[in-house]
N, C-alpha and C. Protein backbone atom coordinates (compact mmCIF):
# COMPACT_ATOMS: atom_id res chain seq x y z
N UNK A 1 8.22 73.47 -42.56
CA UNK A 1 9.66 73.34 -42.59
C UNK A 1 10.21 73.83 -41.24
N UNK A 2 11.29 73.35 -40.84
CA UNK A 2 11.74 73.46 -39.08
C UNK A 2 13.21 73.54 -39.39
N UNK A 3 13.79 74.40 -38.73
CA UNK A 3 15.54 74.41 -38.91
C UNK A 3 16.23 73.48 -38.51
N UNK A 4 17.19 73.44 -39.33
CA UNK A 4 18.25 72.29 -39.05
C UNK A 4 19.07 72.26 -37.92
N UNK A 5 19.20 70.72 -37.18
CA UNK A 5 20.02 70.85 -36.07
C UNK A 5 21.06 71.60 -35.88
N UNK A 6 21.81 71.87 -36.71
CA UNK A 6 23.14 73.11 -37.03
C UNK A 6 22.78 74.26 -37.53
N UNK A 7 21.45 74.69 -37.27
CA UNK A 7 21.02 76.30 -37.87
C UNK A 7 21.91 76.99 -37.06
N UNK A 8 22.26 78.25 -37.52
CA UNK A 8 23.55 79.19 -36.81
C UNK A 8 22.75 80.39 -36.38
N UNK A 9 21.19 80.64 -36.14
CA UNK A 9 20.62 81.67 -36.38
C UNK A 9 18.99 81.18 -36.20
N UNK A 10 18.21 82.04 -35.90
CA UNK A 10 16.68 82.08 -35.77
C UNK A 10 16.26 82.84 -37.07
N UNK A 11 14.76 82.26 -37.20
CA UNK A 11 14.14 82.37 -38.18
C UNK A 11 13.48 84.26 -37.39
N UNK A 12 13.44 84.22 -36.67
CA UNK A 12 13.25 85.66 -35.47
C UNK A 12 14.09 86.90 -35.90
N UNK A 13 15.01 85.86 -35.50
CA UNK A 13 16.49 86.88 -35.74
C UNK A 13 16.86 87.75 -37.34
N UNK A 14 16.56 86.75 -38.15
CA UNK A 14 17.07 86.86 -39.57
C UNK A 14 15.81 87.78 -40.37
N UNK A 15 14.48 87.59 -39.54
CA UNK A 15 12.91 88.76 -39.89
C UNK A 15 13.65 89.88 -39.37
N UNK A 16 13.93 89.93 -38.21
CA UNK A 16 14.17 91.16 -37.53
C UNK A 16 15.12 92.13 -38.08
N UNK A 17 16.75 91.23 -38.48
CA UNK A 17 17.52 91.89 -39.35
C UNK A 17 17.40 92.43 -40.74
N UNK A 18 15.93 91.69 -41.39
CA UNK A 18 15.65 92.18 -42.94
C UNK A 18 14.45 93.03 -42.77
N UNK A 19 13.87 93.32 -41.36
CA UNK A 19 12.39 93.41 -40.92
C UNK A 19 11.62 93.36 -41.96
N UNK A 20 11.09 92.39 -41.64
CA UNK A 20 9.96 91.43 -42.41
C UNK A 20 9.24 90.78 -41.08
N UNK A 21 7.84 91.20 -41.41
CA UNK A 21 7.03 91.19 -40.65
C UNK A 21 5.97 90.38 -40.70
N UNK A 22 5.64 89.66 -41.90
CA UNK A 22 4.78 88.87 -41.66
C UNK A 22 5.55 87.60 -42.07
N UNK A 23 4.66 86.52 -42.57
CA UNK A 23 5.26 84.85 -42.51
C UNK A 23 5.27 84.35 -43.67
N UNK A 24 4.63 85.35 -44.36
CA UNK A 24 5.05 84.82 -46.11
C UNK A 24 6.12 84.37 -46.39
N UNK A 25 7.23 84.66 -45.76
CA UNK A 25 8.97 84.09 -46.24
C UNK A 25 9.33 83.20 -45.17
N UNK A 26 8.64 82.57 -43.80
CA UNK A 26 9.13 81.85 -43.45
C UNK A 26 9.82 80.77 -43.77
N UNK A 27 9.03 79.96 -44.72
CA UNK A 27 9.43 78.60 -44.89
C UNK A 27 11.22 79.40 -45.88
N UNK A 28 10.85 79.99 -47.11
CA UNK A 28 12.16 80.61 -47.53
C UNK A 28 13.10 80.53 -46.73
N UNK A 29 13.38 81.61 -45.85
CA UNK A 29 13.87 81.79 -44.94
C UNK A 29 14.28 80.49 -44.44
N UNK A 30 13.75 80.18 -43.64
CA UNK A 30 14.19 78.53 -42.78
C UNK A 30 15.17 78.21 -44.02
N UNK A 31 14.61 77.83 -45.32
CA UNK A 31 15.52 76.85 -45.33
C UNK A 31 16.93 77.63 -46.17
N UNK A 32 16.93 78.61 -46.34
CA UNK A 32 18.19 79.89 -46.65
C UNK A 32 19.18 79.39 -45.18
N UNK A 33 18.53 79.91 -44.17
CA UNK A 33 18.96 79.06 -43.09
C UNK A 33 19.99 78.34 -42.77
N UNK A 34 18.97 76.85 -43.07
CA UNK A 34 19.65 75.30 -43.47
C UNK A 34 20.80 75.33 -44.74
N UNK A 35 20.35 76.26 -45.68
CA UNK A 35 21.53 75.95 -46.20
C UNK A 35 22.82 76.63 -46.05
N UNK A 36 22.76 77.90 -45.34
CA UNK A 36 23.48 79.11 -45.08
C UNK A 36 24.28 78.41 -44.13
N UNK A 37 23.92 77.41 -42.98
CA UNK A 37 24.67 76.99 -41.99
C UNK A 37 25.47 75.84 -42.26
N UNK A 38 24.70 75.13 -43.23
CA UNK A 38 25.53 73.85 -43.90
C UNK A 38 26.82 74.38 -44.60
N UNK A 39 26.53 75.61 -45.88
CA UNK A 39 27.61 75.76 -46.17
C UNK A 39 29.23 76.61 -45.01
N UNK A 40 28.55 77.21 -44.69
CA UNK A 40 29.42 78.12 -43.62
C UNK A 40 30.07 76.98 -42.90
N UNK A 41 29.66 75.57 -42.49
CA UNK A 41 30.30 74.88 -41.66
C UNK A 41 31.00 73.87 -42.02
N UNK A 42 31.12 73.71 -43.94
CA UNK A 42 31.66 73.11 -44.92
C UNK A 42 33.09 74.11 -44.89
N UNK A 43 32.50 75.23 -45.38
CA UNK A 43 33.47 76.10 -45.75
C UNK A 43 34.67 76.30 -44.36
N UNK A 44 34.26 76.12 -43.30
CA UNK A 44 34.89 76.34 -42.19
C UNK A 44 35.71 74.63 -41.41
N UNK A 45 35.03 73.81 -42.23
CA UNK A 45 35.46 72.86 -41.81
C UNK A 45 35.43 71.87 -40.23
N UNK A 46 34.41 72.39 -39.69
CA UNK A 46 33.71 72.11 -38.73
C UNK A 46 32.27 71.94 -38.45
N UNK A 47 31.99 71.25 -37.55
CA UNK A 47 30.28 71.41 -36.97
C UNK A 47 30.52 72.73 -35.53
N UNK A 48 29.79 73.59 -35.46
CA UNK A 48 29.33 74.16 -34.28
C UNK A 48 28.48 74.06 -33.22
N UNK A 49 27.90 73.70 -33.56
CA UNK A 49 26.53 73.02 -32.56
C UNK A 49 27.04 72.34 -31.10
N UNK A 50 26.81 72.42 -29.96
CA UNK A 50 27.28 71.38 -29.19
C UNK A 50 27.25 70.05 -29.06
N UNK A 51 27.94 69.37 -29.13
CA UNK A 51 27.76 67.44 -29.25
C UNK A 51 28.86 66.77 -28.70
N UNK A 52 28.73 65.11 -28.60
CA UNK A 52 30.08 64.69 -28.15
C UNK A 52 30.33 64.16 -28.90
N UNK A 53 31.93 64.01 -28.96
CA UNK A 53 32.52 62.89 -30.12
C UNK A 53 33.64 62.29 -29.35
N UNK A 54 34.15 61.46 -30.23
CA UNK A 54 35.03 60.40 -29.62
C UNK A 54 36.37 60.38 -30.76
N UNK A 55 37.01 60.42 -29.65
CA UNK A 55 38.58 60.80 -30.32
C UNK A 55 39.70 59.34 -30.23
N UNK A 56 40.32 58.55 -30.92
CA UNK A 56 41.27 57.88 -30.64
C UNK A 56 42.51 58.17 -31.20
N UNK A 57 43.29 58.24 -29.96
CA UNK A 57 44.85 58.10 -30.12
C UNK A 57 45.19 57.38 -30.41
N UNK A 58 46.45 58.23 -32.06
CA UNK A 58 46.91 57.25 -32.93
C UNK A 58 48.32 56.73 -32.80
N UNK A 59 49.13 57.44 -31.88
CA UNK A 59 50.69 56.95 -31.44
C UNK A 59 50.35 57.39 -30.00
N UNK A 60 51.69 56.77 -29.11
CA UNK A 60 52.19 57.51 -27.51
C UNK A 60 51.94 58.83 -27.69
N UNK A 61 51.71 59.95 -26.83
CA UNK A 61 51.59 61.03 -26.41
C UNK A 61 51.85 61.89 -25.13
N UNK A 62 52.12 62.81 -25.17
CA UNK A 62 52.34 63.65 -23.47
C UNK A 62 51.15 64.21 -23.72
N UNK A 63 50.79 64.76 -25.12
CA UNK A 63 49.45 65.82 -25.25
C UNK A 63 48.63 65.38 -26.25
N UNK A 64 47.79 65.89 -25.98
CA UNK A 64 47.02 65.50 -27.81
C UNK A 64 46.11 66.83 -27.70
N UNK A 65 45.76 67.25 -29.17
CA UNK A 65 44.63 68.60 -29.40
C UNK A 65 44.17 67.56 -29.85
N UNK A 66 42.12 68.20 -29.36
CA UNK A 66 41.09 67.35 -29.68
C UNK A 66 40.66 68.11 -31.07
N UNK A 67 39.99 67.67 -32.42
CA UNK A 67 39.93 68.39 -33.35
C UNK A 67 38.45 69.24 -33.35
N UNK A 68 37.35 69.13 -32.44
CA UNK A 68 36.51 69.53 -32.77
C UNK A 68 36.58 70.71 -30.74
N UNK A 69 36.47 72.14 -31.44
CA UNK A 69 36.58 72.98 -30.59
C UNK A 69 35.39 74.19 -30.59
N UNK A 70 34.61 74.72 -29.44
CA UNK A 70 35.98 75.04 -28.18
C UNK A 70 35.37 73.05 -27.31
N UNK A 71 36.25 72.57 -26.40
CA UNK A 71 36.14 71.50 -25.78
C UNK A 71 35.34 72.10 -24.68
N UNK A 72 34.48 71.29 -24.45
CA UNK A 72 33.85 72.07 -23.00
C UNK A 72 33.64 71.10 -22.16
N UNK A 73 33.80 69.31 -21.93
CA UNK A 73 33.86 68.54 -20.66
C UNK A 73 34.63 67.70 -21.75
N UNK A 74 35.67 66.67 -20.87
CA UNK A 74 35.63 65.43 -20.95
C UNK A 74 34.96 64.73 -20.23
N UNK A 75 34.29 63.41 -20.92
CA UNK A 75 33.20 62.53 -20.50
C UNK A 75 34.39 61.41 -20.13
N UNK A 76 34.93 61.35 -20.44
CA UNK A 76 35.70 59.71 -19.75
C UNK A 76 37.33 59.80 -20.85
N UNK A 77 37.85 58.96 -20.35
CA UNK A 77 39.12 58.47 -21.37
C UNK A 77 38.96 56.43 -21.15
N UNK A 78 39.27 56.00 -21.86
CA UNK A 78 38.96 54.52 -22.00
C UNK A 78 38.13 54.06 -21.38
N UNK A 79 37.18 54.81 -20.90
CA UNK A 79 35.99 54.19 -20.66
C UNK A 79 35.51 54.88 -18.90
N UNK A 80 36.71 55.20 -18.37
CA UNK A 80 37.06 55.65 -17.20
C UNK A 80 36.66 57.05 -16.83
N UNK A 81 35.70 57.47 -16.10
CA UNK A 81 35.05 59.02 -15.78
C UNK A 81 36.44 59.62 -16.03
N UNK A 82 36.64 60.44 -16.76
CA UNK A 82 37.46 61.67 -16.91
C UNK A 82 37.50 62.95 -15.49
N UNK A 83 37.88 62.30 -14.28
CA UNK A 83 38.11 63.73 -12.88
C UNK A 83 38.80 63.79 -13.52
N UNK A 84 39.48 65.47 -12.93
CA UNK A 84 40.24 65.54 -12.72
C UNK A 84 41.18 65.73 -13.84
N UNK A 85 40.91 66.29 -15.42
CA UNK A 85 41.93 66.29 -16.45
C UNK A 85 41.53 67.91 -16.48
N UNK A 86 43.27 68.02 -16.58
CA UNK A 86 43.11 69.63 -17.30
C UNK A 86 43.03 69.40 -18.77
N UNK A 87 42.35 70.93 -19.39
CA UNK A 87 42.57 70.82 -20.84
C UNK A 87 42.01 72.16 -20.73
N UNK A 88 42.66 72.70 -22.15
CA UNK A 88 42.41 73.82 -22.52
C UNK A 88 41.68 73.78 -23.62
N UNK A 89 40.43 74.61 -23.30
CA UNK A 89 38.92 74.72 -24.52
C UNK A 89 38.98 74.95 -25.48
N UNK A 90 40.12 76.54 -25.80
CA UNK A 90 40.21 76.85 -26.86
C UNK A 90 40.88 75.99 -27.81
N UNK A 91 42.12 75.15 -27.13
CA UNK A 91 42.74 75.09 -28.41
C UNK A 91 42.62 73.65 -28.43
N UNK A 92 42.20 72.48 -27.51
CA UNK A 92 41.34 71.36 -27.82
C UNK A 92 42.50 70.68 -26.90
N UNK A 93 43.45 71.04 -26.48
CA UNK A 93 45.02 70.54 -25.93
C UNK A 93 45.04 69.93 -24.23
N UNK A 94 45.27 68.27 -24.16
CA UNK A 94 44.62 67.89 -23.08
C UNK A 94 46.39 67.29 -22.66
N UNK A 95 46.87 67.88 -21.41
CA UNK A 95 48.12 67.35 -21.08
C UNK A 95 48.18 66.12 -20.02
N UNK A 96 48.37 65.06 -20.92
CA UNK A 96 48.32 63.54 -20.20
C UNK A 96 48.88 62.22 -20.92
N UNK A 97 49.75 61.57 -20.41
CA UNK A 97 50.28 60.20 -20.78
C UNK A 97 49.35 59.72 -21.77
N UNK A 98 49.10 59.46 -22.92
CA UNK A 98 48.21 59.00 -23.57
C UNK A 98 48.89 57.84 -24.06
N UNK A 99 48.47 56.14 -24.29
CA UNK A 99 49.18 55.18 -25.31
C UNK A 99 48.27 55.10 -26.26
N UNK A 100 48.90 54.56 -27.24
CA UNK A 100 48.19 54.26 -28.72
C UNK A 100 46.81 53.77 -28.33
N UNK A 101 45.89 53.95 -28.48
CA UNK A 101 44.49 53.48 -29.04
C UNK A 101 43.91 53.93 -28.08
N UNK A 102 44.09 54.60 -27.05
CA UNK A 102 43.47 55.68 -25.95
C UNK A 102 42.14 56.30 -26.65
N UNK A 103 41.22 56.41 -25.87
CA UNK A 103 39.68 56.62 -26.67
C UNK A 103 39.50 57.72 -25.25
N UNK A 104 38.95 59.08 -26.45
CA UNK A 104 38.72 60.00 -25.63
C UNK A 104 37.27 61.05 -25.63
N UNK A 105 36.03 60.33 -24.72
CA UNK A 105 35.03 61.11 -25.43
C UNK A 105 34.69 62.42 -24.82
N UNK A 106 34.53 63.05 -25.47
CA UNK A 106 34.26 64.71 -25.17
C UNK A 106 32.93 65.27 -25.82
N UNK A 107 32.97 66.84 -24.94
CA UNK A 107 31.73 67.37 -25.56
C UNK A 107 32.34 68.61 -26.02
N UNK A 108 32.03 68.91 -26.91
CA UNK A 108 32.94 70.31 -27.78
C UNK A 108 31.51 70.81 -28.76
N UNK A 109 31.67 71.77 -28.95
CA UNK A 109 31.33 73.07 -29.65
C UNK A 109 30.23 74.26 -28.73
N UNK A 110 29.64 75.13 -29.45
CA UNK A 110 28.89 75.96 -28.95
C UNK A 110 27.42 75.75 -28.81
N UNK A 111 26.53 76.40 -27.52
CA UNK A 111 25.10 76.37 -27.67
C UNK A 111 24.49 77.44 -28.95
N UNK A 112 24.01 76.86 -29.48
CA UNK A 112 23.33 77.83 -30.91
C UNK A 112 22.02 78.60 -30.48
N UNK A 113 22.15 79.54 -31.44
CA UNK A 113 20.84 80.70 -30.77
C UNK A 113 19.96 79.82 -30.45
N UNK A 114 19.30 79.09 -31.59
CA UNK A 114 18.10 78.37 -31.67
C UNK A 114 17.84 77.31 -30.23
N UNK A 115 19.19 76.94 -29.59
CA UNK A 115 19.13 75.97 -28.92
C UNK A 115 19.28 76.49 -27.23
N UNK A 116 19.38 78.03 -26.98
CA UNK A 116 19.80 78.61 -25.89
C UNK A 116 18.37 78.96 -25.33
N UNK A 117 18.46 78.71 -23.97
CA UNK A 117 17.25 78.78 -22.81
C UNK A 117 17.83 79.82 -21.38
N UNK A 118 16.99 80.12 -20.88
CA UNK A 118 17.28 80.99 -19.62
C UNK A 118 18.51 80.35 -18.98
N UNK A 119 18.54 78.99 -18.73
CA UNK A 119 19.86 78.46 -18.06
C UNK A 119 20.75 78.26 -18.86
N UNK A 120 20.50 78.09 -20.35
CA UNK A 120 21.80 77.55 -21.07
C UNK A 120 21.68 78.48 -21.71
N UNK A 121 22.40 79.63 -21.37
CA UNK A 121 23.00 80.90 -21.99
C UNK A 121 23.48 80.27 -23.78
N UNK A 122 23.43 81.26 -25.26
CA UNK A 122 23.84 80.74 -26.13
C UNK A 122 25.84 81.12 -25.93
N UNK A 123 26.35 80.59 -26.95
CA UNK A 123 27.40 80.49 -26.75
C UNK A 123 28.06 80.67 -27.99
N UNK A 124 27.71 80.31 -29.22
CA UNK A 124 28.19 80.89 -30.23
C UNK A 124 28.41 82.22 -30.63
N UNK A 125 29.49 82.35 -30.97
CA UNK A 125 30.44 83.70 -31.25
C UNK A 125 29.37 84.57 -32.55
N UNK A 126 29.00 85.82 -31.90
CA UNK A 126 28.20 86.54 -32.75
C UNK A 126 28.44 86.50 -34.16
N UNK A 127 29.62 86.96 -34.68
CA UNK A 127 30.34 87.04 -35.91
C UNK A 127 30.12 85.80 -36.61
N UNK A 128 29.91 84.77 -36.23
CA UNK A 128 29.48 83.69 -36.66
C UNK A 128 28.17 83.78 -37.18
N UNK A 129 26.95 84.09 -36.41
CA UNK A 129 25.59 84.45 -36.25
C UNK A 129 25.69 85.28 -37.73
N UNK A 130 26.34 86.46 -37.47
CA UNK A 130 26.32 87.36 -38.29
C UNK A 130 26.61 87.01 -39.59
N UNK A 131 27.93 86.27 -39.93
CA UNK A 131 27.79 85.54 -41.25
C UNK A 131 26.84 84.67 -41.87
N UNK A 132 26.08 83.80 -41.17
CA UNK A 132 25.29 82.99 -41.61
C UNK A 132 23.67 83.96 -41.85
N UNK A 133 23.50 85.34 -40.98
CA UNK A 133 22.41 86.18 -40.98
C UNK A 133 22.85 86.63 -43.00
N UNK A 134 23.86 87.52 -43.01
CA UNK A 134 24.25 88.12 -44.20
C UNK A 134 24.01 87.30 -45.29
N UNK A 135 24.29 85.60 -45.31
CA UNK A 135 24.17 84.54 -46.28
C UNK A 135 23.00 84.71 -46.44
N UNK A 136 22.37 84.60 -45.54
CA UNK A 136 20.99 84.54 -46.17
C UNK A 136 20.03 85.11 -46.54
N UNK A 137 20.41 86.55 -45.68
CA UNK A 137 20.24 87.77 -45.93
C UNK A 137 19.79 88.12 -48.17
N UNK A 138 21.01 88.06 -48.19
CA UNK A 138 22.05 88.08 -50.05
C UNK A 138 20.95 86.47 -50.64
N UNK A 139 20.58 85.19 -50.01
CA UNK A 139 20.04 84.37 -50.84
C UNK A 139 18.72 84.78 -50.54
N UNK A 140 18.13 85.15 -49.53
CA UNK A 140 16.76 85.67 -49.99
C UNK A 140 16.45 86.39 -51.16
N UNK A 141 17.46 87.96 -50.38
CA UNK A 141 16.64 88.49 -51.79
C UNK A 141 16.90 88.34 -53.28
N UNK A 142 17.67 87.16 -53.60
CA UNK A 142 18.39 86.39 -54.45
C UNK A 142 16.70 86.00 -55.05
N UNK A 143 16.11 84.96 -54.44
CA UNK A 143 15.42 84.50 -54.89
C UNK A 143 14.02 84.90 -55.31
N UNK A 144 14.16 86.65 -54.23
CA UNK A 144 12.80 87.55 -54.34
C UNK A 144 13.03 88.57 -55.61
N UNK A 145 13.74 88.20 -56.14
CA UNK A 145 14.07 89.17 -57.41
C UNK A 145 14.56 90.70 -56.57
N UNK A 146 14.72 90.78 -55.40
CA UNK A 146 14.99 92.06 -55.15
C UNK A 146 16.37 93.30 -56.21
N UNK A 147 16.13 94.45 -56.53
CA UNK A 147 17.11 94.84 -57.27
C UNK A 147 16.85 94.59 -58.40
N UNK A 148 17.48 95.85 -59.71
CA UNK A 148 17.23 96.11 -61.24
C UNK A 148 18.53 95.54 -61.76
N UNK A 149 18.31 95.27 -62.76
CA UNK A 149 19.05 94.62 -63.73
C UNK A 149 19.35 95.42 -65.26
N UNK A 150 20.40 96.24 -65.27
CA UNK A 150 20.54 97.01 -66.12
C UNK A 150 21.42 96.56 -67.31
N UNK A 151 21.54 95.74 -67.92
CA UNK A 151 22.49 94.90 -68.98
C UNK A 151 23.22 93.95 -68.41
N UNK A 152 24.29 94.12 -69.08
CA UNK A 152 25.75 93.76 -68.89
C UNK A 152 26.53 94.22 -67.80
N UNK A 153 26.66 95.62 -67.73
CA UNK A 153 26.75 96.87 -66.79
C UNK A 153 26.35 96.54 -65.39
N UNK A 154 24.67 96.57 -65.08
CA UNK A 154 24.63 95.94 -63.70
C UNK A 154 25.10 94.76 -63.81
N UNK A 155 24.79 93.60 -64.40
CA UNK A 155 25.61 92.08 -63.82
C UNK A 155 26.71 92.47 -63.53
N UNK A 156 27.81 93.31 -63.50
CA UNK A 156 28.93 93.17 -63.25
C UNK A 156 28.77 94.25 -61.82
N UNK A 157 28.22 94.96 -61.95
CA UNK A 157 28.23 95.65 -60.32
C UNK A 157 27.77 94.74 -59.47
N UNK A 158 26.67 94.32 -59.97
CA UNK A 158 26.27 92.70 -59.01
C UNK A 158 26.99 91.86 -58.51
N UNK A 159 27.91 91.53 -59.46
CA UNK A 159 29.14 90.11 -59.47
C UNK A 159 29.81 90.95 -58.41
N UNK A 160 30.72 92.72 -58.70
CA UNK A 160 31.57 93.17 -57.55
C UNK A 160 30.89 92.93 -56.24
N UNK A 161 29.81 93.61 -55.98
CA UNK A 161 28.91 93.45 -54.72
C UNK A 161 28.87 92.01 -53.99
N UNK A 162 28.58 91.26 -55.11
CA UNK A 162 28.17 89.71 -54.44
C UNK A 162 30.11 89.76 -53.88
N UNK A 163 30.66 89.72 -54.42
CA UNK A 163 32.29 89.25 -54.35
C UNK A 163 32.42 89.91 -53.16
N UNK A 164 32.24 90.97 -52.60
CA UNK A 164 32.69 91.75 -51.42
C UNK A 164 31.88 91.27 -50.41
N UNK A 165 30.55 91.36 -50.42
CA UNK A 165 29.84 90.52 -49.88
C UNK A 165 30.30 89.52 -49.22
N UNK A 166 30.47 88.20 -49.98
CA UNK A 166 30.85 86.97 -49.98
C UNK A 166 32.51 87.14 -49.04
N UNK A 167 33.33 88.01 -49.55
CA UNK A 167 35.15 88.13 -49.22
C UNK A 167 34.04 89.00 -47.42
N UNK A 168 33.02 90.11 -46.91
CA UNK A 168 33.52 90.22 -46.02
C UNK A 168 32.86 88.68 -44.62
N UNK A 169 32.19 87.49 -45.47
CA UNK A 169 31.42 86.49 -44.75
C UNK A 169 32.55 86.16 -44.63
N UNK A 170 33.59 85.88 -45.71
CA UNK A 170 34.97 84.83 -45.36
C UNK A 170 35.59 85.72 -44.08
N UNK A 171 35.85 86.92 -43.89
CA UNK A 171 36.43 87.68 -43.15
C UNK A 171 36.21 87.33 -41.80
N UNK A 172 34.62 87.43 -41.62
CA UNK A 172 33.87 87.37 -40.09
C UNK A 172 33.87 85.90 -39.81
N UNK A 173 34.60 84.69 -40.97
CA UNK A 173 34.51 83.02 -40.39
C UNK A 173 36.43 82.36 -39.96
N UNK A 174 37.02 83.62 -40.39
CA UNK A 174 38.28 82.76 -40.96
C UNK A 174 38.78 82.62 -39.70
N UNK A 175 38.28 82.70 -38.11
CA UNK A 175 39.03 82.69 -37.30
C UNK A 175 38.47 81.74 -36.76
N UNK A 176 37.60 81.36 -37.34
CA UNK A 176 37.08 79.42 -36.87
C UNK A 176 37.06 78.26 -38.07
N UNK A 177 38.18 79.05 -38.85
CA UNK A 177 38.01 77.89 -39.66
C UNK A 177 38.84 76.75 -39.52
N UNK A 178 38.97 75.52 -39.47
CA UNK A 178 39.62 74.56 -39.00
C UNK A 178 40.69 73.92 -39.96
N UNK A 179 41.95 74.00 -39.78
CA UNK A 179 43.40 73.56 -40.70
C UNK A 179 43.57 72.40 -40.55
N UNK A 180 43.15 71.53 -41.37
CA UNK A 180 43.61 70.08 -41.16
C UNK A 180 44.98 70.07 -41.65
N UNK A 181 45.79 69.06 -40.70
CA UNK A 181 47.04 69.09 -41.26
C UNK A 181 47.23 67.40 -41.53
């Protein structure tokens, strides 16, 4: 089993944080992973990973925000090398005459641990890392039976725990989560 193009995290990283030392839980792991990053990027309403996409303008414009952020090049506008455009990364906001059906391709999001090399520094926001580490963290030992089970009584300390748990992952994502309007 091999992580998913949108893993938010190393299979390295996530041993190291539970230290676990041998490879018995790899494959686990991996795919806690895969699913830890799928949901986090459901729940957030975005992909993170770096990629390009292609945007078309739907009326006239002075500006347009691109929806998938942070923006890090424009590749062209109608087909035409993109010199020479300002835009701002964070908030996707490119200031230029745009007419209806204007096609705008870009490259937007972050380099992921998994995908960062000596020259391509990673780029995803730790707190991010960190939520998707904790997810999977909580579904491992989910599935390793870790922890006693005392009635009724523990399930419900469980349920509080998981709930706080879970409320502080929403905490460490809600500032990339994406508002469609």
């Amino acid at each position: 089993m091999q992580l998913a193009d949108n893993a938010l995290t190393t299979l390295e990283e996530v041993k190291s944080q539970l230290e676990i030392n041998d490879g018995s839980l790899d494959n686990k792991i991996i795919r806690a992973i895969n699913v830890a990053s799928d949901r986090i990027e459901r729940m957030c309403r975005r992909s993170f990973g770096l990629q390009n996409y292609v945007y078309q303008v739907k009326e006239p414009a002075r500006m347009v925000f691109l929806p998938n952020l942070p923006v890090v090049e424009i590749l062209s506008i109608n087909d035409s090398p993109a010199t020479d455009v300002d835009f701002d990364s964070e908030s996707g906001m490119i200031q230029k005459w745009f007419c209806s059906g204007a096609v705008i391709r870009y490259r937007a999001g972050y380099v992921l641990p998994k995908d960062a090399t000596d020259t391509n520094k990673r780029t995803l926001p730790y707190d991010i890392e960190e939520a998707c580490i904790r997810l999977v963290s909580y579904m491992v030992k989910e599935t390793e039976g870790v922890g006693m089970k005392l009635g009724d009584f523990s399930i419900e300390i469980e349920a509080k725990e998981e709930a706080s748990m879970l409320e502080e992952i929403r905490g460490l994502l809600e500032p990339y989560r994406m508002i469609r309007i």
